[in-house]
N, C-alpha and C. Protein backbone atom coordinates (compact mmCIF):
# COMPACT_ATOMS: atom_id res chain seq x y z
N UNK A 1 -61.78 30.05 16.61
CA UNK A 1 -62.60 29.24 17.50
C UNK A 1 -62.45 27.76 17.16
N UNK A 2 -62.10 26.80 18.09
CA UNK A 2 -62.46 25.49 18.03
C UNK A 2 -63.55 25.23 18.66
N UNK A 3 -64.89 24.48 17.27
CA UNK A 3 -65.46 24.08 17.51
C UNK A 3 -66.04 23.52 18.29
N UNK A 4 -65.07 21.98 18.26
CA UNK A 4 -65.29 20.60 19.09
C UNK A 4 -64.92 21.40 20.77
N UNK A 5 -64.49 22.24 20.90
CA UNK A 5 -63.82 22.62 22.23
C UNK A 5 -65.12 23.50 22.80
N UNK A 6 -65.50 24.53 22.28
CA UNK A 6 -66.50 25.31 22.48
C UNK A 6 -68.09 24.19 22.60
N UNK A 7 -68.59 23.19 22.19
CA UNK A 7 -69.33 22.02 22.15
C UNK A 7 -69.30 21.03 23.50
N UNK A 8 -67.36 20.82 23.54
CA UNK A 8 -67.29 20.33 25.12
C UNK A 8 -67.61 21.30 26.14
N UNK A 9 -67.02 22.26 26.37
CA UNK A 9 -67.10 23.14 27.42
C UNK A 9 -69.24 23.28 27.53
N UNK A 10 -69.69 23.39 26.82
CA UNK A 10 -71.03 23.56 26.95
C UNK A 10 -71.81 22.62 27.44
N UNK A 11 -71.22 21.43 26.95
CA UNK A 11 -71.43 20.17 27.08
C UNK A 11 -72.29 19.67 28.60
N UNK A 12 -73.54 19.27 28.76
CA UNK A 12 -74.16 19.00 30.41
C UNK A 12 -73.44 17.99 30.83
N UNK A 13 -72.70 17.14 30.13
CA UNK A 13 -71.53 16.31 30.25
C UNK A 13 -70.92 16.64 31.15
N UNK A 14 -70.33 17.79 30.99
CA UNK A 14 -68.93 17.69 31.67
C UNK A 14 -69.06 17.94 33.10
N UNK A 15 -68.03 17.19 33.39
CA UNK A 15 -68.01 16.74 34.86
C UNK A 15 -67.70 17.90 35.59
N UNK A 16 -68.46 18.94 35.84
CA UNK A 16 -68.21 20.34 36.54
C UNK A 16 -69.17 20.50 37.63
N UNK A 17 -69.85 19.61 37.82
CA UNK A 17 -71.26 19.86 38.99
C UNK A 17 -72.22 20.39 38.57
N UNK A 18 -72.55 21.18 37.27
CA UNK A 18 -73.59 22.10 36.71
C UNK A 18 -74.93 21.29 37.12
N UNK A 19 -74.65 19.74 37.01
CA UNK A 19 -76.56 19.26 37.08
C UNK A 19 -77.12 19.38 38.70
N UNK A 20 -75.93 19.61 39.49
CA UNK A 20 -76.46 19.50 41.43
C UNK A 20 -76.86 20.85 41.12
N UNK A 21 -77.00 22.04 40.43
CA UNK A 21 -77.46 23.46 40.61
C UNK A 21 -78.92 23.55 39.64
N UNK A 22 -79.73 24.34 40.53
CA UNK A 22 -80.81 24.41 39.36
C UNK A 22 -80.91 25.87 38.96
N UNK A 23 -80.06 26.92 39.34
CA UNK A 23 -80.40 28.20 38.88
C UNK A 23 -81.90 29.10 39.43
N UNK A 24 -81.56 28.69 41.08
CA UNK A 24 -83.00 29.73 41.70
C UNK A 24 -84.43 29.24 41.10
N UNK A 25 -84.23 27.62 40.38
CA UNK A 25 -85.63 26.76 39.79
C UNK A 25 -86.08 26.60 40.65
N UNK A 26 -85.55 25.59 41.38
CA UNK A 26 -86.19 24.84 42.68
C UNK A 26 -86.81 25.59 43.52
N UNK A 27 -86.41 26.66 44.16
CA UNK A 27 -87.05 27.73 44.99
C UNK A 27 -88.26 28.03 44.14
N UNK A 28 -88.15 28.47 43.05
CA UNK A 28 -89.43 29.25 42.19
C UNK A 28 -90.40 28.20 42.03
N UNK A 29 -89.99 27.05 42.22
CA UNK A 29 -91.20 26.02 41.71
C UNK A 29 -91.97 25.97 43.07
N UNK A 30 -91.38 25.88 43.80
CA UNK A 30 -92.00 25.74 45.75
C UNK A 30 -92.78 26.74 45.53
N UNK A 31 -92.15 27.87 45.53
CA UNK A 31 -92.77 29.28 46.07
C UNK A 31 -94.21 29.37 44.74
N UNK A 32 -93.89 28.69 43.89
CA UNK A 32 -95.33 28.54 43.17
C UNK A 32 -95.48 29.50 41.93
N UNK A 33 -94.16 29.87 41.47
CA UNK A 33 -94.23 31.00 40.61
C UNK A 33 -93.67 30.31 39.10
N UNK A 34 -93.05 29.30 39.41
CA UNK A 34 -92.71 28.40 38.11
C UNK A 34 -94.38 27.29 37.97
N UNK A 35 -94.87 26.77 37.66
CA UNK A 35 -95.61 25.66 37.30
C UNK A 35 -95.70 25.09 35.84
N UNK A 36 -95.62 25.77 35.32
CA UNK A 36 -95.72 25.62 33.38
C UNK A 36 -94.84 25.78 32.79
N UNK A 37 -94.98 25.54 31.31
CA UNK A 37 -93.72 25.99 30.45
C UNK A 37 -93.85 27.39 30.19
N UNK A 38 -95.48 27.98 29.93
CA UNK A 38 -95.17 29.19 30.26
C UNK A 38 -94.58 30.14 30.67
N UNK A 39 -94.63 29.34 32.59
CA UNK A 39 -93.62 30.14 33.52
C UNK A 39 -92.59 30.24 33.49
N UNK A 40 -92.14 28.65 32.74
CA UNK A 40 -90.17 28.72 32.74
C UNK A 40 -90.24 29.78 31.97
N UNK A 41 -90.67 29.80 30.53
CA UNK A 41 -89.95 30.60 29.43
C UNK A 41 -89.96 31.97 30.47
N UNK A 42 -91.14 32.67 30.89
CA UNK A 42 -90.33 33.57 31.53
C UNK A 42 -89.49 33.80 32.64
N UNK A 43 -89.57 32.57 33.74
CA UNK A 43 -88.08 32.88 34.31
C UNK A 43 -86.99 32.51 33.16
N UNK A 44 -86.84 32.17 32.64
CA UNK A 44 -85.68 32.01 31.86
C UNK A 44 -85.37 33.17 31.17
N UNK A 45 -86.34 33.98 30.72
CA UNK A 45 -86.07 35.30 29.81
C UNK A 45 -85.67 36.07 30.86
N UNK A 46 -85.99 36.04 31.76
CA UNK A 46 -85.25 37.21 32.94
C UNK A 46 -84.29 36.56 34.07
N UNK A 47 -83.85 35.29 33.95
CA UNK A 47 -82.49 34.76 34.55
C UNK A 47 -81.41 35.23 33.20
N UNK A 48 -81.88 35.20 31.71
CA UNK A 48 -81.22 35.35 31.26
C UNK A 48 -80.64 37.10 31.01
N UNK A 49 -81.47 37.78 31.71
CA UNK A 49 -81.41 39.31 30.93
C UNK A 49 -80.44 39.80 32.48
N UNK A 50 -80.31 38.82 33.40
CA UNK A 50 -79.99 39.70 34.60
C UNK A 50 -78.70 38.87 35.05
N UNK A 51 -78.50 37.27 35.51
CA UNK A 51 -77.57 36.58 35.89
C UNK A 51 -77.08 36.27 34.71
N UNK A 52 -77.75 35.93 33.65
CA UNK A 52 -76.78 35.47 32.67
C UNK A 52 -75.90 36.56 32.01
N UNK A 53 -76.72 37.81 31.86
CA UNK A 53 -75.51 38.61 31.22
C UNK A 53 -74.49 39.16 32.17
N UNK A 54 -74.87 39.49 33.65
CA UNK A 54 -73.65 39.95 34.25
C UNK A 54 -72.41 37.98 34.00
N UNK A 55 -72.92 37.16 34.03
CA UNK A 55 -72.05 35.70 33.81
C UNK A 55 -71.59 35.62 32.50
N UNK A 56 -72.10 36.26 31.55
CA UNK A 56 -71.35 36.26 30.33
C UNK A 56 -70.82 37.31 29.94
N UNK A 57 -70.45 38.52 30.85
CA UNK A 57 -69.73 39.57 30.66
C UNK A 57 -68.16 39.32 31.61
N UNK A 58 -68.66 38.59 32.75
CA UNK A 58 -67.52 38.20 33.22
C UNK A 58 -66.60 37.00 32.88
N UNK A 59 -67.23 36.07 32.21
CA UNK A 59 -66.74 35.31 31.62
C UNK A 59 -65.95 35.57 30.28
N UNK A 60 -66.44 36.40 29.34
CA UNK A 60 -65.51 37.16 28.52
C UNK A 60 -64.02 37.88 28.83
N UNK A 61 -64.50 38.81 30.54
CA UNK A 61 -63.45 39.24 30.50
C UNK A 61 -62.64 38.72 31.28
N UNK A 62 -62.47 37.42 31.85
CA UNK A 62 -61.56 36.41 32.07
C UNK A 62 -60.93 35.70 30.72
N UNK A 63 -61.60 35.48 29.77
CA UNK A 63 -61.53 34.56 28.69
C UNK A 63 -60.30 35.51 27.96
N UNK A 64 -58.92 36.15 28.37
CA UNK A 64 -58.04 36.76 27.72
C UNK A 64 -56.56 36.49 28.16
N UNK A 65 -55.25 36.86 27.44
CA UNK A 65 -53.87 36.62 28.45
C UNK A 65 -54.02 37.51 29.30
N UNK A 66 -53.43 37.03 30.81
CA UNK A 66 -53.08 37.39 31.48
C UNK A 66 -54.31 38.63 32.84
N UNK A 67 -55.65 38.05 32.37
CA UNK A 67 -56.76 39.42 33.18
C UNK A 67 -56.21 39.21 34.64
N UNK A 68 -56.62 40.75 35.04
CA UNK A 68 -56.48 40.91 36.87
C UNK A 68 -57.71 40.20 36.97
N UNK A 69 -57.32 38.32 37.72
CA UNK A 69 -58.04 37.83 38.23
C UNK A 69 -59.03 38.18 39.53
N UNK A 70 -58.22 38.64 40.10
CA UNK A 70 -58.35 39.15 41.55
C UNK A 70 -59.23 40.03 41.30
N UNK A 71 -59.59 40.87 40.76
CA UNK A 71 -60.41 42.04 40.47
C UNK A 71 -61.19 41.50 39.98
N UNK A 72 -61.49 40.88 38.79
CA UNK A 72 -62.77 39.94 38.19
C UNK A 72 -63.57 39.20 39.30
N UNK A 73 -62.87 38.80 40.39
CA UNK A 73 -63.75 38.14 40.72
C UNK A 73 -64.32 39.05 42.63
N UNK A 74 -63.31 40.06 42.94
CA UNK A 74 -63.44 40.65 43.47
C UNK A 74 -65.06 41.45 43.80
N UNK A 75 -64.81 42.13 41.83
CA UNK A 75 -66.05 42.69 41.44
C UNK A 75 -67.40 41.87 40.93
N UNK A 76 -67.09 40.29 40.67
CA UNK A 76 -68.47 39.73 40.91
C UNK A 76 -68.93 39.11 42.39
N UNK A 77 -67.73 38.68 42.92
CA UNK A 77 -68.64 38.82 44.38
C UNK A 77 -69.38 40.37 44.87
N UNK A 78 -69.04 41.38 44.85
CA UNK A 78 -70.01 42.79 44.81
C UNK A 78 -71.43 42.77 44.08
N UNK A 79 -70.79 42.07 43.04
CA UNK A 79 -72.54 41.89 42.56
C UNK A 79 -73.24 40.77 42.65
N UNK A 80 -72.80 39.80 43.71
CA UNK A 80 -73.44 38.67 44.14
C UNK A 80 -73.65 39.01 45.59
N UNK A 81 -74.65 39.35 46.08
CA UNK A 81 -75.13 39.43 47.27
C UNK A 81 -75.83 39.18 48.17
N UNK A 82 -76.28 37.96 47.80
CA UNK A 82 -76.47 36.49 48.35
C UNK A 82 -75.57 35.76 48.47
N UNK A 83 -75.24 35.32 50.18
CA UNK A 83 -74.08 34.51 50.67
C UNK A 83 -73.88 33.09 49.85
N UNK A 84 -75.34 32.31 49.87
CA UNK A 84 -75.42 31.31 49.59
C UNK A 84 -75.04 31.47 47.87
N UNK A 85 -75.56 31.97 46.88
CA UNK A 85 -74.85 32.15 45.47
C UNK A 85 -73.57 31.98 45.47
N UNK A 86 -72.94 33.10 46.39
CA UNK A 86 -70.98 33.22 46.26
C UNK A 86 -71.12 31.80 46.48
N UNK A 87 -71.31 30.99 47.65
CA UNK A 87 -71.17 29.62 47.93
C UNK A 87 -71.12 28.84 46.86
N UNK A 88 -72.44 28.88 46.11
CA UNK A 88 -72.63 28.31 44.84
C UNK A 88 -71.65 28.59 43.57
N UNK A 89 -71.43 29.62 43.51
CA UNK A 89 -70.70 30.08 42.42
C UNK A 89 -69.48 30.00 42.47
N UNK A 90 -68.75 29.49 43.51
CA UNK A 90 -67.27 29.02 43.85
C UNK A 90 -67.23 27.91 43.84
N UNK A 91 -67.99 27.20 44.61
CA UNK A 91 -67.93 24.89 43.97
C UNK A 91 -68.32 25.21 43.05
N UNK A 92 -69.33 25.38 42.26
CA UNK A 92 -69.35 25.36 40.52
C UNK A 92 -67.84 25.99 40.05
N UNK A 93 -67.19 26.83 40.23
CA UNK A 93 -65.68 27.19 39.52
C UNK A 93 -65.22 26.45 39.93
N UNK A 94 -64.52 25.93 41.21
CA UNK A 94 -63.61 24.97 41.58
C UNK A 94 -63.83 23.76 40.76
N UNK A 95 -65.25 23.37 40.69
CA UNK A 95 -65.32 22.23 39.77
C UNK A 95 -65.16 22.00 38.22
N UNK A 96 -65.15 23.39 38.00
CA UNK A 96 -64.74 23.71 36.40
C UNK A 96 -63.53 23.61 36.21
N UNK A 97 -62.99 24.90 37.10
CA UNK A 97 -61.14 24.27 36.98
C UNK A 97 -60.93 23.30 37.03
N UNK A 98 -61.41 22.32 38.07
CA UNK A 98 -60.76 20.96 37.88
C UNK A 98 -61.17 20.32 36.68
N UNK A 99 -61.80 20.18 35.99
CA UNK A 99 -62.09 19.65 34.63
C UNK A 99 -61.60 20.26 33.56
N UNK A 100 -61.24 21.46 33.49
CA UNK A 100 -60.54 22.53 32.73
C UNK A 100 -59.18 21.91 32.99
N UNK A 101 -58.61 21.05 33.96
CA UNK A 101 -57.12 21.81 34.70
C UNK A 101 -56.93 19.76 33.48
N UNK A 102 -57.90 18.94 33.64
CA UNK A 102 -57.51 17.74 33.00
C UNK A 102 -57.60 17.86 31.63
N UNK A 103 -58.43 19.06 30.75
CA UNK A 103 -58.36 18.69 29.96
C UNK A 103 -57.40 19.45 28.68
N UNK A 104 -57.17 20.68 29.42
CA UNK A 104 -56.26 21.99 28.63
C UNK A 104 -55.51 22.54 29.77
N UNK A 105 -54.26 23.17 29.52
CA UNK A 105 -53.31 24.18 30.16
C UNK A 105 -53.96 24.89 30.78
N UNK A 106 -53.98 25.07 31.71
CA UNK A 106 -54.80 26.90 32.53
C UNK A 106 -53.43 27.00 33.62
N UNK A 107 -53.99 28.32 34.04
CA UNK A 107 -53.27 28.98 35.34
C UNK A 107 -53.36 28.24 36.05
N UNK A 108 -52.50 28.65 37.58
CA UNK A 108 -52.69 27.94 38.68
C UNK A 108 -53.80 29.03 40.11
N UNK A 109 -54.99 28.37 39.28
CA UNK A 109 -55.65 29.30 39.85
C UNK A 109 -57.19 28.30 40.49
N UNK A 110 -57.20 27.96 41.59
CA UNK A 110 -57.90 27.10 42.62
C UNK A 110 -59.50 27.22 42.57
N UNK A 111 -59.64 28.47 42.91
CA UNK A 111 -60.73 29.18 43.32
C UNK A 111 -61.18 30.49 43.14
N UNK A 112 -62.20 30.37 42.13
CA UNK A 112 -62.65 31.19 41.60
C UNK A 112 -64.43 31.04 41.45
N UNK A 113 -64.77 32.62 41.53
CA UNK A 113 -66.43 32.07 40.95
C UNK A 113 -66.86 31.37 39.52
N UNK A 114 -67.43 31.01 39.53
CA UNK A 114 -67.85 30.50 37.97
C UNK A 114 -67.95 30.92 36.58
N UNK A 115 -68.09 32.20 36.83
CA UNK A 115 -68.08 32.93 35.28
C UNK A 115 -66.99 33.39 34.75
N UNK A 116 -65.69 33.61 36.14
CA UNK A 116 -64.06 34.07 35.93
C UNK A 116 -63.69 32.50 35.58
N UNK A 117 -64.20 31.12 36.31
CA UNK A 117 -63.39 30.10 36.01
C UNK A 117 -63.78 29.40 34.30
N UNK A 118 -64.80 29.66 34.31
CA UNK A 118 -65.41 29.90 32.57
C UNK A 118 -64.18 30.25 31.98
N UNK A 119 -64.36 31.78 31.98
CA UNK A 119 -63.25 32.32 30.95
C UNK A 119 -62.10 31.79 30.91
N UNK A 120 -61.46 31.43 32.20
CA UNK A 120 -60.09 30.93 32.11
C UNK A 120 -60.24 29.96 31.63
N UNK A 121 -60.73 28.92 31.18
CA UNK A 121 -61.00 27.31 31.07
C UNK A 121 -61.26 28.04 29.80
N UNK A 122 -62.30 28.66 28.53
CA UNK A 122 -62.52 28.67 27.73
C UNK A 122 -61.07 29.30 26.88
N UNK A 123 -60.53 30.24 27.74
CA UNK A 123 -59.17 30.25 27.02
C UNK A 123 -57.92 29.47 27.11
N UNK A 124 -58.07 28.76 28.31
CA UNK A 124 -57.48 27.39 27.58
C UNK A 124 -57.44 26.67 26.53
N UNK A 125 -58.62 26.43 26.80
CA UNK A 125 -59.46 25.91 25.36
C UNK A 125 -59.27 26.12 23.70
N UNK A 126 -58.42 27.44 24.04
CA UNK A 126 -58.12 28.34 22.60
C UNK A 126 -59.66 29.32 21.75
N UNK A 127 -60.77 29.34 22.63
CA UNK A 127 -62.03 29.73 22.57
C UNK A 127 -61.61 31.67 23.10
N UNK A 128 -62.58 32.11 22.28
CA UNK A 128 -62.56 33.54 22.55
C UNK A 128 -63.38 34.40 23.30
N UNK A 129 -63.34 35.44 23.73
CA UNK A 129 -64.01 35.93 24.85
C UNK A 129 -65.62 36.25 24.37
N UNK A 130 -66.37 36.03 23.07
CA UNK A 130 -67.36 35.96 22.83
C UNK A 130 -67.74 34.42 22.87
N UNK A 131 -67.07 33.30 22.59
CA UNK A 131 -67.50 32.04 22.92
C UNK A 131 -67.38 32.10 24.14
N UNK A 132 -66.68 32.33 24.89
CA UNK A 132 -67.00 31.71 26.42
C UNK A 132 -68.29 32.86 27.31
N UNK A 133 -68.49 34.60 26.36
CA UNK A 133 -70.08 34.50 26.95
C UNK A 133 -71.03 33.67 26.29
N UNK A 134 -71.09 33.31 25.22
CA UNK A 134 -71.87 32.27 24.66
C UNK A 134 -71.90 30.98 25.62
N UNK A 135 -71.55 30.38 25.77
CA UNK A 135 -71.29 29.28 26.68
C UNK A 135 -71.91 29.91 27.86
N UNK A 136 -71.52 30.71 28.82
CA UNK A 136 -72.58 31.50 30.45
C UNK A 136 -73.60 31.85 29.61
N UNK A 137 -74.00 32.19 28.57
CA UNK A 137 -75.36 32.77 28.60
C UNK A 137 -76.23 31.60 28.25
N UNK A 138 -75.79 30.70 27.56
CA UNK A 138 -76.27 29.29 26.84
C UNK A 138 -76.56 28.50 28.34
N UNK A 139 -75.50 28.52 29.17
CA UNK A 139 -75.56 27.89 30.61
C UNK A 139 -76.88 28.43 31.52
N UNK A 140 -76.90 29.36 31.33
CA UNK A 140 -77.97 30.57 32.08
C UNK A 140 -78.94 29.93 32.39
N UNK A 141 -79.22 29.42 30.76
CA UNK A 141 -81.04 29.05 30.86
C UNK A 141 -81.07 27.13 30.73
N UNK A 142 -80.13 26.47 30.14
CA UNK A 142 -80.30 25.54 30.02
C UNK A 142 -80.18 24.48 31.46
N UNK A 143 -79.56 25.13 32.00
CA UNK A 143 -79.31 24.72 33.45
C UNK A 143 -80.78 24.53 34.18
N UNK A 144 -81.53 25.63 34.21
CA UNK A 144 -82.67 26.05 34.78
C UNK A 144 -83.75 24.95 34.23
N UNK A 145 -83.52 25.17 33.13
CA UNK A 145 -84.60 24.11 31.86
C UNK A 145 -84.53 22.76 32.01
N UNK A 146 -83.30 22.20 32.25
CA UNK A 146 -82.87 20.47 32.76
C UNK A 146 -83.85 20.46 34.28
N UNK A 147 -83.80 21.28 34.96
CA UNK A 147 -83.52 21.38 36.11
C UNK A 147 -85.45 20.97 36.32
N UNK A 148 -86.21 22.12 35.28
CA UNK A 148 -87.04 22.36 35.63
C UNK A 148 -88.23 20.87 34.68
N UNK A 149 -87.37 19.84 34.23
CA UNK A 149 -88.14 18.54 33.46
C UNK A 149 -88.33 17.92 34.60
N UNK A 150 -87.09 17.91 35.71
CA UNK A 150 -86.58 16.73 36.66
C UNK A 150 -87.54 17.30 38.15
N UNK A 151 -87.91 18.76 38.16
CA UNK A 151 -88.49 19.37 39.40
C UNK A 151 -90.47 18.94 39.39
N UNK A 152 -90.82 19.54 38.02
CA UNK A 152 -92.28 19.59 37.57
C UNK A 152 -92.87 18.43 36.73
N UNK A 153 -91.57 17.40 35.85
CA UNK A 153 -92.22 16.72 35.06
C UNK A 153 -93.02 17.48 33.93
N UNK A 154 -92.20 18.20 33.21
CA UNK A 154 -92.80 18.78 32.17
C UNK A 154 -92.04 18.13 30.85
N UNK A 155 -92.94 18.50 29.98
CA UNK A 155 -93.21 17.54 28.79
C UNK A 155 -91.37 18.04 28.23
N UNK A 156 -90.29 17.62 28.44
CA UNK A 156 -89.12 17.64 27.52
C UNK A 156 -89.01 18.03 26.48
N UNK A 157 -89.95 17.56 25.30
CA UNK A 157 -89.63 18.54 24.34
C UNK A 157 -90.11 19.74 23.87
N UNK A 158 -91.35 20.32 24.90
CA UNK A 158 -91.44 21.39 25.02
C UNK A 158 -90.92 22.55 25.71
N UNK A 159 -89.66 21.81 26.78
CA UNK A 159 -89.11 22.71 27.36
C UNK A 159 -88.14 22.70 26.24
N UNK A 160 -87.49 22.19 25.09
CA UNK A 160 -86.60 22.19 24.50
C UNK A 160 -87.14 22.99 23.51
N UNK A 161 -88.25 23.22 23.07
CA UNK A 161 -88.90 24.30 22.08
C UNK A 161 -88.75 25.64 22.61
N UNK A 162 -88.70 25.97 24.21
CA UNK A 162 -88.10 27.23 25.21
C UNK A 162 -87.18 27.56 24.67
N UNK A 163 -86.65 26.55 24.86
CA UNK A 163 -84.67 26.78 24.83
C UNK A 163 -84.27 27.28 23.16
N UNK A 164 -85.20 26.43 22.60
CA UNK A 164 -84.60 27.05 21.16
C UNK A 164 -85.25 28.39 20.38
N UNK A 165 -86.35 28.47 21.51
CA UNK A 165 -86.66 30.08 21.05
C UNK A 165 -85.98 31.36 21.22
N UNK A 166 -85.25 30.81 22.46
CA UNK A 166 -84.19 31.62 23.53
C UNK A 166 -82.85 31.66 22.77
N UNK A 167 -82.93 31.27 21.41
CA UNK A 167 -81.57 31.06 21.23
C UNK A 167 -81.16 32.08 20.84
N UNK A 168 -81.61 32.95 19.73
CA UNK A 168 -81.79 34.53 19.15
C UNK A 168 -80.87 35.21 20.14
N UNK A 169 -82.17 34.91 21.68
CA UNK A 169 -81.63 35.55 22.73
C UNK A 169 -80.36 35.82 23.53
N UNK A 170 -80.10 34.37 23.20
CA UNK A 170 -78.77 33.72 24.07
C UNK A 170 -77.38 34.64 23.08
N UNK A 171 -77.85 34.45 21.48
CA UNK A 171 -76.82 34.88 21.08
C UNK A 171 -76.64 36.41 21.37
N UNK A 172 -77.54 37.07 21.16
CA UNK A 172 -77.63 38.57 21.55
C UNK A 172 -77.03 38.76 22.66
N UNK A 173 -77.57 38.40 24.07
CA UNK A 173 -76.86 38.81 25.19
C UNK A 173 -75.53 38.19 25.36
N UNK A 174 -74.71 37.29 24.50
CA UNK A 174 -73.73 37.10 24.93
C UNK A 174 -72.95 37.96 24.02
N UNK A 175 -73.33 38.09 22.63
CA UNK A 175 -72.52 39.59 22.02
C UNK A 175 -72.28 41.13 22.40
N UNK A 176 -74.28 41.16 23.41
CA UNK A 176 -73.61 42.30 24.37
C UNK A 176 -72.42 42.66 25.64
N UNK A 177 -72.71 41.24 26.08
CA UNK A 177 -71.96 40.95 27.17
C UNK A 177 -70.40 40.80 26.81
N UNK A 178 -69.87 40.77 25.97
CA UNK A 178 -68.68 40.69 25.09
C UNK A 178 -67.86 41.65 25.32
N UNK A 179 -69.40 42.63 24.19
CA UNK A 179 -68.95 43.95 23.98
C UNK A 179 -68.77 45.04 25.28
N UNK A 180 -69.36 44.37 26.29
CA UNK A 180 -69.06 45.34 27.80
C UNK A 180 -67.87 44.92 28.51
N UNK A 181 -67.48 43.69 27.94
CA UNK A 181 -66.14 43.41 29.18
C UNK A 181 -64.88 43.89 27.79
N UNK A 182 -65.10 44.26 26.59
CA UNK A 182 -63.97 44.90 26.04
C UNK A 182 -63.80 46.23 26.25
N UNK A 183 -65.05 46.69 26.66
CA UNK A 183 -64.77 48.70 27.09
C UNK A 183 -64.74 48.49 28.93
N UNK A 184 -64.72 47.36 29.34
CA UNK A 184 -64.28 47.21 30.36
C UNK A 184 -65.43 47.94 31.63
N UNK A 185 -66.85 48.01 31.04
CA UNK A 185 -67.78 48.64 31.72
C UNK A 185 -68.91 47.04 31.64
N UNK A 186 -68.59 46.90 33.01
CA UNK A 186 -68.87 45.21 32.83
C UNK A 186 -70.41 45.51 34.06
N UNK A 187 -71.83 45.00 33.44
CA UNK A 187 -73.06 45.28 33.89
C UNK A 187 -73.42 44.75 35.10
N UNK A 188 -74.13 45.08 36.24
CA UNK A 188 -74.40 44.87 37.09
C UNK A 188 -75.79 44.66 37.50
N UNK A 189 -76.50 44.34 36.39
CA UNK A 189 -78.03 43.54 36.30
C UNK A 189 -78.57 42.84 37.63
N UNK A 190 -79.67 42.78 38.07
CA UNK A 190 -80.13 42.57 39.63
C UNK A 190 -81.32 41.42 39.38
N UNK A 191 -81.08 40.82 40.24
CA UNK A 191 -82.68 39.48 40.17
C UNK A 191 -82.46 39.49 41.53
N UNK A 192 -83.54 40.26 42.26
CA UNK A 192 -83.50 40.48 43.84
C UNK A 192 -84.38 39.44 44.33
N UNK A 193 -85.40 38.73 43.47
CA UNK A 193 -86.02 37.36 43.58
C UNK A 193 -85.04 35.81 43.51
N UNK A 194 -83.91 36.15 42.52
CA UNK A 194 -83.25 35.01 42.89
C UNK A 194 -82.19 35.01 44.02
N UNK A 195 -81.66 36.37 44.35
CA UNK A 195 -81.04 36.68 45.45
C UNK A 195 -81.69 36.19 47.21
N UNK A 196 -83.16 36.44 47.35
CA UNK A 196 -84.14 36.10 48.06
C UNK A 196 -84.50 34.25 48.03
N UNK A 197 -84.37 34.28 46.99
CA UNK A 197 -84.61 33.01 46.92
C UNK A 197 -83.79 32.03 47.29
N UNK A 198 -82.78 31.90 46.82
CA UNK A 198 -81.50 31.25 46.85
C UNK A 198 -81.07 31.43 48.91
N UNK A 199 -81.28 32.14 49.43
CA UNK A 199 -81.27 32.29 50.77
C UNK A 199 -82.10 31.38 51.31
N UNK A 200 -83.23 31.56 51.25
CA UNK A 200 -84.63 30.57 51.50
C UNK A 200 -84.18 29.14 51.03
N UNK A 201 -83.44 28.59 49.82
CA UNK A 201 -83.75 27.57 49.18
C UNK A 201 -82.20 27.23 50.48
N UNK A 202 -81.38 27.96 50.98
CA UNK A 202 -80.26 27.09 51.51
C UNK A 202 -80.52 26.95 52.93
N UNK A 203 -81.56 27.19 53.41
CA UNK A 203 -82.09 26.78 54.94
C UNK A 203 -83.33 25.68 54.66
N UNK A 204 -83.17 25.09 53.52
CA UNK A 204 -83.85 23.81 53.51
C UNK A 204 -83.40 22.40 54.08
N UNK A 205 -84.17 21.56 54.89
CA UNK A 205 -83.33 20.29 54.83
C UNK A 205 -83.42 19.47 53.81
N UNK A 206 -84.38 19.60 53.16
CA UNK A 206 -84.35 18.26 51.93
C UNK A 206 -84.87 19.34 50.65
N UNK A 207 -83.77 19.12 49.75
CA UNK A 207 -83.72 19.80 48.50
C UNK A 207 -83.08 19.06 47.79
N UNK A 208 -83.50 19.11 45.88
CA UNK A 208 -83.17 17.97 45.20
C UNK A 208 -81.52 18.97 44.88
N UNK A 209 -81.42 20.02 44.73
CA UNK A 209 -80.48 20.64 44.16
C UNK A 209 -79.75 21.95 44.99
N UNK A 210 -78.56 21.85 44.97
CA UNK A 210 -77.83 22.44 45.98
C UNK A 210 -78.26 23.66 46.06
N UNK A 211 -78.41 24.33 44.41
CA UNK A 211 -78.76 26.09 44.63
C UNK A 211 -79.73 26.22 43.22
């Protein structure tokens, strides 16, 4: 593993679009089910137990030589079934590759969802298929958590006391998620609230964040 490489790729830095997405926040804060830090920590414990691990199982099993791309991403559009997500989850990859494509070797590969363009970019990188679910599962919640200082005005370093409680967590589900895209039985975890949501949040006219 390189370090400094696994640090960039995580990085809210990098120029991939990650800060225009809030991770099904924005909807939850409207609909009135986010308000506290309370509430984040638990959407975050269950964005992370459901989108983040199917995103860090697929991101692993991109993160290798040569994976059937086509099939990776085949089989996460099947488990994305919300139009507007695929939407989302393809400009977030396109925008990864392109920052992947300036800063390491990758395939010539355009368009992809986000958790296949992960892996490929993290194995560029020379990063292994447990760092790059580390990285989607680390993404999962921190995304949501930025998202949710800039939506509610909540106190920052208590959403950052969330995040670092979650970390246990983060590491766990991305070692499970690892371990499912090497037996090649890759999970299909459901958040039928962010699926619902994310529909609702893209027939908005004025929204701070794309998805």
């Amino acid at each position: 593993m390189t370090v400094a490489a696994l640090l960039l790729l995580a990085d809210s830095r990098l120029p991939a679009g990650g800060h225009a997405h809030s991770g099904g926040l924005e909807e939850a804060v409207e609909a009135g089910r986010v308000t506290t830090v309370a509430d984040l920590a638990l959407f975050l414990h269950g964005r992370l137990a459901t989108a983040g691990l199917v995103a860090a199982a697929f991101a692993a099993a991109s993160c290798r030589p040569s994976p059937d791309l086509a099939t990776l991403d085949a089989e996460l559009d099947a488990r994305t079934p919300s139009p507007a997500l695929r939407k989302a989850s393809r400009s977030q990859g396109r925008a990864l590759l392109r920052a992947g494509r300036a800063m390491w070797t990758l395939p010539p590969v355009r368009d992809a969802h986000h958790p296949v363009a992960l892996g490929i970019v993290a194995h560029g990188a020379g990063l292994s298929p447990g760092d790059a679910a580390l990285v989607a599962a680390y993404g999962a919640v921190t995304g949501p958590a930025s998202a949710a200082v800039r939506l509610l005005g909540l106190d920052p370093y208590a959403v950052q006391a969330v995040l670092a409680g979650l970390a246990a967590d983060c590491d766990a589900t991305a070692a499970r998620a690892a371990d499912r895209a090497l037996d090649g039985h890759l999970p299909a975890a459901t958040a039928p609230l962010l699926d619902l949501g994310a529909e609702r949040h893209a027939t908005w006219e004025v929204r701070l964040f794309a998805s």
